[in-house]
Protein backbone atom coordinates (compact mmCIF):
# COMPACT_ATOMS: atom_id res chain seq x y z
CA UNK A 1 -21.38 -51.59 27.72
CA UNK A 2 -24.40 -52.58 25.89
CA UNK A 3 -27.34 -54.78 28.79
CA UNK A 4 -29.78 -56.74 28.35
CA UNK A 5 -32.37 -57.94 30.26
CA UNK A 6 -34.71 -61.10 30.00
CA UNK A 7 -38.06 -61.43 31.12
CA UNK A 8 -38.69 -64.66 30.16
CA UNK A 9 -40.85 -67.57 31.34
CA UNK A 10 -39.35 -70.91 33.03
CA UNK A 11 -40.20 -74.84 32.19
CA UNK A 12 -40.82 -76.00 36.41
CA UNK A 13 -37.40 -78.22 37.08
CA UNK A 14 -36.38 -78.78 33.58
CA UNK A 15 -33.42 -77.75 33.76
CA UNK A 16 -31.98 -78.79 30.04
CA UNK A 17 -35.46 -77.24 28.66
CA UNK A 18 -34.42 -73.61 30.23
CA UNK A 19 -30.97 -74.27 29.30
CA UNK A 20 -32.06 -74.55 25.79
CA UNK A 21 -34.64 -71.05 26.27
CA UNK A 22 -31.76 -69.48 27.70
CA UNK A 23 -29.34 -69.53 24.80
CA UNK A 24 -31.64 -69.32 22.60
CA UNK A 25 -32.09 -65.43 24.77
CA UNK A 26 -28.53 -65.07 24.90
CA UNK A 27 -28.28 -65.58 20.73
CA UNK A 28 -31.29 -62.93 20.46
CA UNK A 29 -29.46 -60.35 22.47
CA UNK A 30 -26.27 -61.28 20.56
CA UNK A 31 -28.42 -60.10 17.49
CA UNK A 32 -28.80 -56.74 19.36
CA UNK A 33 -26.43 -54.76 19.20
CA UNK A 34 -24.53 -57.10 20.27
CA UNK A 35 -25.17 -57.17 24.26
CA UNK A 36 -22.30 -57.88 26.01
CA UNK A 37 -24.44 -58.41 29.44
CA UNK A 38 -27.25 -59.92 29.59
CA UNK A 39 -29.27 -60.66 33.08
CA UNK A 40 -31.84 -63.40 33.53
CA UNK A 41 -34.29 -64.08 36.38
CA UNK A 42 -34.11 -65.59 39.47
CA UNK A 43 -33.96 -69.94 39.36
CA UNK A 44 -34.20 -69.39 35.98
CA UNK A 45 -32.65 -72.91 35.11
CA UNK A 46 -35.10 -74.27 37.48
CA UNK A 47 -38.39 -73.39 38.66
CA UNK A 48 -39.20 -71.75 42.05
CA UNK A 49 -42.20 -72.88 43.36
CA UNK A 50 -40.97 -76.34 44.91
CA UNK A 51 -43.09 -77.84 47.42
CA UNK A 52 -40.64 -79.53 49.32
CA UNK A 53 -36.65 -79.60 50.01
CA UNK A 54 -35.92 -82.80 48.42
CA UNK A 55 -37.49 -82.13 45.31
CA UNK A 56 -35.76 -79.21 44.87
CA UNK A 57 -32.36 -80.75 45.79
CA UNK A 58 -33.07 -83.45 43.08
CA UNK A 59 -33.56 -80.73 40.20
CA UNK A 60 -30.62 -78.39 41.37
CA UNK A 61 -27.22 -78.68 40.11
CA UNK A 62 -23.26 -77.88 41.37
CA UNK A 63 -21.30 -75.16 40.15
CA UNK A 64 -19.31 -77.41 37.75
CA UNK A 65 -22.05 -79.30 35.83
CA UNK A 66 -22.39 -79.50 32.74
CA UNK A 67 -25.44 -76.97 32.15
CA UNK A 68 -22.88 -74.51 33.27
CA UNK A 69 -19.93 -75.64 30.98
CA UNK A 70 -22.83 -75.20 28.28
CA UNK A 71 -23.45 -71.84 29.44
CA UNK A 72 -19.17 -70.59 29.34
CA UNK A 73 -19.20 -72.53 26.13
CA UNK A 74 -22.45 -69.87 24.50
CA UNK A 75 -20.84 -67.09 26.35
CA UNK A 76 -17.43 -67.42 24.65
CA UNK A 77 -19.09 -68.15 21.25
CA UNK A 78 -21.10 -65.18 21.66
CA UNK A 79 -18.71 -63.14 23.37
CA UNK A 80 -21.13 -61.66 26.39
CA UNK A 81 -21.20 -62.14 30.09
CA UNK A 82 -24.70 -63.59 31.58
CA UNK A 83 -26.19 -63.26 35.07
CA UNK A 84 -28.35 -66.15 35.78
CA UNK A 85 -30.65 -67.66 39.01
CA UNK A 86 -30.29 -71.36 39.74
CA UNK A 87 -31.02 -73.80 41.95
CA UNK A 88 -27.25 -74.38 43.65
CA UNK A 89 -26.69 -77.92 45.28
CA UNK A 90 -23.19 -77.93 47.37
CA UNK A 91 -23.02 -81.60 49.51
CA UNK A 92 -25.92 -81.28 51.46
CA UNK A 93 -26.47 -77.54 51.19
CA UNK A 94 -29.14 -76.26 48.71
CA UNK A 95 -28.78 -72.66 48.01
CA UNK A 96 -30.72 -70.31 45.48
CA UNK A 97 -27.91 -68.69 43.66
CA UNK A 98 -26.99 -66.57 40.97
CA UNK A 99 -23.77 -66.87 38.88
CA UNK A 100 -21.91 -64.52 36.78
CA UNK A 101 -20.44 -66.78 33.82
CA UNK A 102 -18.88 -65.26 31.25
CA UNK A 103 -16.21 -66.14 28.17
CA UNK A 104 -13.62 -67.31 30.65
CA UNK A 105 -15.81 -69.30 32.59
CA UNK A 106 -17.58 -68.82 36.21
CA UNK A 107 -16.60 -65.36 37.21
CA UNK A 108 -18.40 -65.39 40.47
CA UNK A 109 -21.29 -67.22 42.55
CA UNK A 110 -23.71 -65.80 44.75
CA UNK A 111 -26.21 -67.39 47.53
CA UNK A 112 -29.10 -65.36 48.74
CA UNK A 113 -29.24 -64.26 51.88
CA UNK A 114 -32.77 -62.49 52.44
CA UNK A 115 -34.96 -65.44 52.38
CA UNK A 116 -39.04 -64.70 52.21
CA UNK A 117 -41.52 -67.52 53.15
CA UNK A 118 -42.57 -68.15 49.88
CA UNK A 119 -41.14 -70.95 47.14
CA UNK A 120 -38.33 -72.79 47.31
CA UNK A 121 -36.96 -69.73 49.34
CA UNK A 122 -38.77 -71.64 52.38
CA UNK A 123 -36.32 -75.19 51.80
CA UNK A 124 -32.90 -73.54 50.94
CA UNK A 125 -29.81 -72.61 52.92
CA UNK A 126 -29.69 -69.27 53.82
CA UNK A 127 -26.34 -67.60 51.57
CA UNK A 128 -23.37 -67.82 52.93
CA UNK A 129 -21.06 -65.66 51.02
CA UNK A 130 -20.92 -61.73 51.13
CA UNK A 131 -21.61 -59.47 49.23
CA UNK A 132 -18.95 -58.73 46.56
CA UNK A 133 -18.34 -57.48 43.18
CA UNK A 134 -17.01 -59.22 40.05
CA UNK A 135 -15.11 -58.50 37.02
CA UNK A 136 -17.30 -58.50 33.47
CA UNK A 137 -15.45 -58.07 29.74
CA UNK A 138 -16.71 -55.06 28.23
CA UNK A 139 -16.12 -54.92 24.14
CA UNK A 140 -13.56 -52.19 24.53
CA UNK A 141 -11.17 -54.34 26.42
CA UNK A 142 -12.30 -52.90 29.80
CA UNK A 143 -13.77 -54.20 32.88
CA UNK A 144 -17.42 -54.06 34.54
CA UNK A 145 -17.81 -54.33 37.87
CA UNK A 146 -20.73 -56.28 38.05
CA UNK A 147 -22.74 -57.07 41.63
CA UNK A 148 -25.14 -59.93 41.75
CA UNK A 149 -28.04 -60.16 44.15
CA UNK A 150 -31.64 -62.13 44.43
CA UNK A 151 -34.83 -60.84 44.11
CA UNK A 152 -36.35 -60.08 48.21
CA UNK A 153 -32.39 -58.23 48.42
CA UNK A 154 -33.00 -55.66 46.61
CA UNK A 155 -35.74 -54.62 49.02
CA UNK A 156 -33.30 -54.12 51.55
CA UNK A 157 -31.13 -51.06 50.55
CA UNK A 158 -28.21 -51.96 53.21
CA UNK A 159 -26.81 -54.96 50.49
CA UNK A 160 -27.12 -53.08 47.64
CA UNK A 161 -24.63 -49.64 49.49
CA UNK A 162 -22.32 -52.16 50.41
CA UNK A 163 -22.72 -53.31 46.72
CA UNK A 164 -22.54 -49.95 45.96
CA UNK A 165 -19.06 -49.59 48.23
CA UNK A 166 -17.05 -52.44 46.65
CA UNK A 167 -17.33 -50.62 43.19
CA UNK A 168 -20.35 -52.04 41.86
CA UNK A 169 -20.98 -50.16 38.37
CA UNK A 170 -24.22 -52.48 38.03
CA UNK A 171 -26.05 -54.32 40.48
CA UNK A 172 -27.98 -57.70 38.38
CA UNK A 173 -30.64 -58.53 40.01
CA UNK A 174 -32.28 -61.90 39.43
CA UNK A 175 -35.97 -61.76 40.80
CA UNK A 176 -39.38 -63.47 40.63
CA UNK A 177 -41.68 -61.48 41.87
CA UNK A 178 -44.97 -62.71 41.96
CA UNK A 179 -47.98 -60.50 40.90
CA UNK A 180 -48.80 -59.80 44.49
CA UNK A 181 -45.68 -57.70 44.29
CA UNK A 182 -46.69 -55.59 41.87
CA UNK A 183 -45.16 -52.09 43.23
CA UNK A 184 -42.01 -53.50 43.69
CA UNK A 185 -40.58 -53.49 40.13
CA UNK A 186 -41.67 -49.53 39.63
CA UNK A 187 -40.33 -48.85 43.58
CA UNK A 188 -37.57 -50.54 43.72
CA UNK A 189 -34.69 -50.64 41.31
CA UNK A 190 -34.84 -46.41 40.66
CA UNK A 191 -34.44 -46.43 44.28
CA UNK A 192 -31.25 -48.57 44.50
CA UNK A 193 -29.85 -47.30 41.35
CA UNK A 194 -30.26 -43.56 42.27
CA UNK A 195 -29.18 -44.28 45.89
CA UNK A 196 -25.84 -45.55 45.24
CA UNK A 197 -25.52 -43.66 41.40
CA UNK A 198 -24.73 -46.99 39.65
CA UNK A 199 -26.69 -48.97 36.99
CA UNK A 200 -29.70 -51.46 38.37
CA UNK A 201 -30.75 -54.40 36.34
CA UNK A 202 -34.19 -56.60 37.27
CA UNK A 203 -34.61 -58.98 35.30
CA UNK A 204 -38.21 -60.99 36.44
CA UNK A 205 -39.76 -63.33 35.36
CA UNK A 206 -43.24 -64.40 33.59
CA UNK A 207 -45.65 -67.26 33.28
CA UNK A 208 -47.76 -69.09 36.12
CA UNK A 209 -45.86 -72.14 37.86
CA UNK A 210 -47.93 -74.23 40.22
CA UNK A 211 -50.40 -71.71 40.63
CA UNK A 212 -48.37 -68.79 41.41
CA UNK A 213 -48.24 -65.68 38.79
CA UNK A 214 -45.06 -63.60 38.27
CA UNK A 215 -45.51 -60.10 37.50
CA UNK A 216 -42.92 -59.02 34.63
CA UNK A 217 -42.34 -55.36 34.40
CA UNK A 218 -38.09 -56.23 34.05
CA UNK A 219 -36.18 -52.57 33.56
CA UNK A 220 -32.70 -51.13 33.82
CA UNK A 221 -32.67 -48.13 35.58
CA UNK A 222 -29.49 -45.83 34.92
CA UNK A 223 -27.13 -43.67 37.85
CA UNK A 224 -29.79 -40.99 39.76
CA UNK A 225 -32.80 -43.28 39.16
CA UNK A 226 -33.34 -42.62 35.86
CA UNK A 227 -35.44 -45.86 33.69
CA UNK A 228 -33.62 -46.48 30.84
CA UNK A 229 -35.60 -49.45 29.78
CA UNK A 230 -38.64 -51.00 30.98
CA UNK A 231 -41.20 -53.68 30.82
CA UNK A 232 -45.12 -52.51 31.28
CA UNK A 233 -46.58 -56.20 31.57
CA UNK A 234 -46.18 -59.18 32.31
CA UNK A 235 -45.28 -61.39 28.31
CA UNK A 236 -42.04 -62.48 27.49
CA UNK A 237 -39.21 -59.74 26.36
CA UNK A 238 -35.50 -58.75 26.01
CA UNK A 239 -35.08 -55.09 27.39
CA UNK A 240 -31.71 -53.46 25.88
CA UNK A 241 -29.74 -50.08 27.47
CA UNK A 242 -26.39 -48.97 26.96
CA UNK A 243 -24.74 -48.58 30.60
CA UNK A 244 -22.11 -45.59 30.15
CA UNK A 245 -19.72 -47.07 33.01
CA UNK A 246 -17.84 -43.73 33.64
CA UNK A 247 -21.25 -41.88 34.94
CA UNK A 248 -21.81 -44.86 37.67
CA UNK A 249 -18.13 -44.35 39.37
CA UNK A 250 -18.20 -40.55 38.93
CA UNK A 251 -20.29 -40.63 41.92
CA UNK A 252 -20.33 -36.12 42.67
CA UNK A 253 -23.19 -34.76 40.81
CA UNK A 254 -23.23 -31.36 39.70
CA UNK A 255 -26.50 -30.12 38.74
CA UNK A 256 -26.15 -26.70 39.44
CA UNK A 257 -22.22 -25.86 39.10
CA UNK A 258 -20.77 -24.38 42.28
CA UNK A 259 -24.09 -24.25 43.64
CA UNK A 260 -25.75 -27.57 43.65
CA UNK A 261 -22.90 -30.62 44.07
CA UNK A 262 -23.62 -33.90 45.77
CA UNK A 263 -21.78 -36.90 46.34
CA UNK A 264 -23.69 -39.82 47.18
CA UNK A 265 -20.93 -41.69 49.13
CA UNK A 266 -18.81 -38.95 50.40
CA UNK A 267 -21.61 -37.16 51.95
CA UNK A 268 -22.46 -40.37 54.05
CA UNK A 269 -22.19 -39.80 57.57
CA UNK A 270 -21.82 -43.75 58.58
CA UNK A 271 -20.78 -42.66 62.71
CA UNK A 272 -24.29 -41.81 62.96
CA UNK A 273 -25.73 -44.86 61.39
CA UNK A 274 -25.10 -47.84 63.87
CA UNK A 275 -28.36 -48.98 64.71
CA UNK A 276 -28.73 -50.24 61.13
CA UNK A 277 -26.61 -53.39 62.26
CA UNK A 278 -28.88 -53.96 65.47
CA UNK A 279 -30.25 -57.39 65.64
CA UNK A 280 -33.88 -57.03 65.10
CA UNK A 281 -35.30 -57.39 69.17
């Protein structure tokens, strides 16, 4: 399965504008090769650095509107699968999500859970779906199992194992992380990828947005950590990889043979990990 990943910049709640940027992305990566995934950054449709709920709530849209209809609509003329941040209303709920749209549609929806004090991350609803997997076409007819998950997850490594657990052969990662983050995009997704042997996609974002800098440096990191593509700044890019999905769910690695064999889930030894679930005191 050929990836791609967009670091791109973001018009502040203009919606239609980043709709526009976005296919515009999504025809560029068609171009290459053609990508048949391609990830985009966290509230990429609308802005992140609200200053207050309502405002927020007024530029965020419902699972069925018609940005996302647009969005299915590019993805079955283009024949590719896109993982995308937005600003999620629900009734009276206001969740930053990410949705995996693809040919057929909405394939799945996440909500982010792990919420920092910082953005619109400070107004929203805390997610209220797990963690789960979803089905992506891949140009030979198969399946990708693709896991979706926002920007301050990914520094927690307990979502991305159970990611990891349901199947996950890439984990799309939305983010914005600001420039104060700096170490997190070189920390970070080798970590994930090579801890649960699977393929780990960051797409960030660039630009300044009401006085808050975002740090680029996007990458897809392959199974056992290893950077197959990477941003080394902070301007506007499309990162491409081909993901080989049979090395992410052979999960025993055998560098030496008969000598040196490791299995990153079978060797887990979960009876003696039960703290991890504590409530934090």
């Amino acid at each position: 399965m050929l990836i791609a990943c967009v670091q791109s910049d973001v018009t502040f709640a203009n919606p239609a504008a980043n709709l526009q940027k976005v296919i515009e992305w999504m025809e560029r990566a068609a171009s290459l090769g053609p990508a048949e995934l391609v990830v985009f950054p966290e509230c990429m449709l609308s802005g992140y650095t609200f200053q207050s709920r309502e405002h927020a709530f007024d530029v965020a849209i419902e699972i069925d509107d018609p940005i996302i209809d647009e969005l299915a609509r590019s993805a079955r003329r283009l024949n590719q699968s896109v993982a995308i941040g937005f600003l999620e209303r629900d009734g009276e709920k206001l969740f930053n999500a990410a949705a995996l749209i693809g040919p057929e549609g909405v394939i799945g929806c996440y909500r982010k859970i792990h919420l920092p004090g910082l953005g619109v991350d400070r107004f929203v609803d805390r997610g209220d779906r797990p963690y789960q997997t979803h089905s992506a076409r891949t140009a030979n007819s198969g399946q990708a199992h693709v896991g979706l998950a926002i920007c301050y997850d990914g520094s927690f490594p307990e979502p991305m194992r159970v990611l990891g657990l349901a199947g996950a052969d890439i984990i799309a990662l939305c983010t914005n992380w600001p420039i104060e983050g700096i170490r997190t995009p070189s920390i970070v997704p080798p970590a994930r990828s090579m801890e649960n042997h699977l393929y780990f996609v960051a797409a960030n974002r660039v630009g300044t947005e009401n006085g808050v800098s975002f740090c680029g440096r996007s990458s897809i990191c392959a199974p056992d950590g290893i950077v197959l593509a990477a941003s080394d700044d902070d301007q506007e890019t499309i990162l491409i990889a081909q993901a080989d999905l049979r090395i992410a769910r052979n999960k025993t690695l055998e560098r030496t043979p008969g000598t040196h064999v490791i299995d990153r889930f079978a060797d887990r030894c979960p009876q003696y990990y039960g703290s991890i679930t504590d409530p934090v005191k």
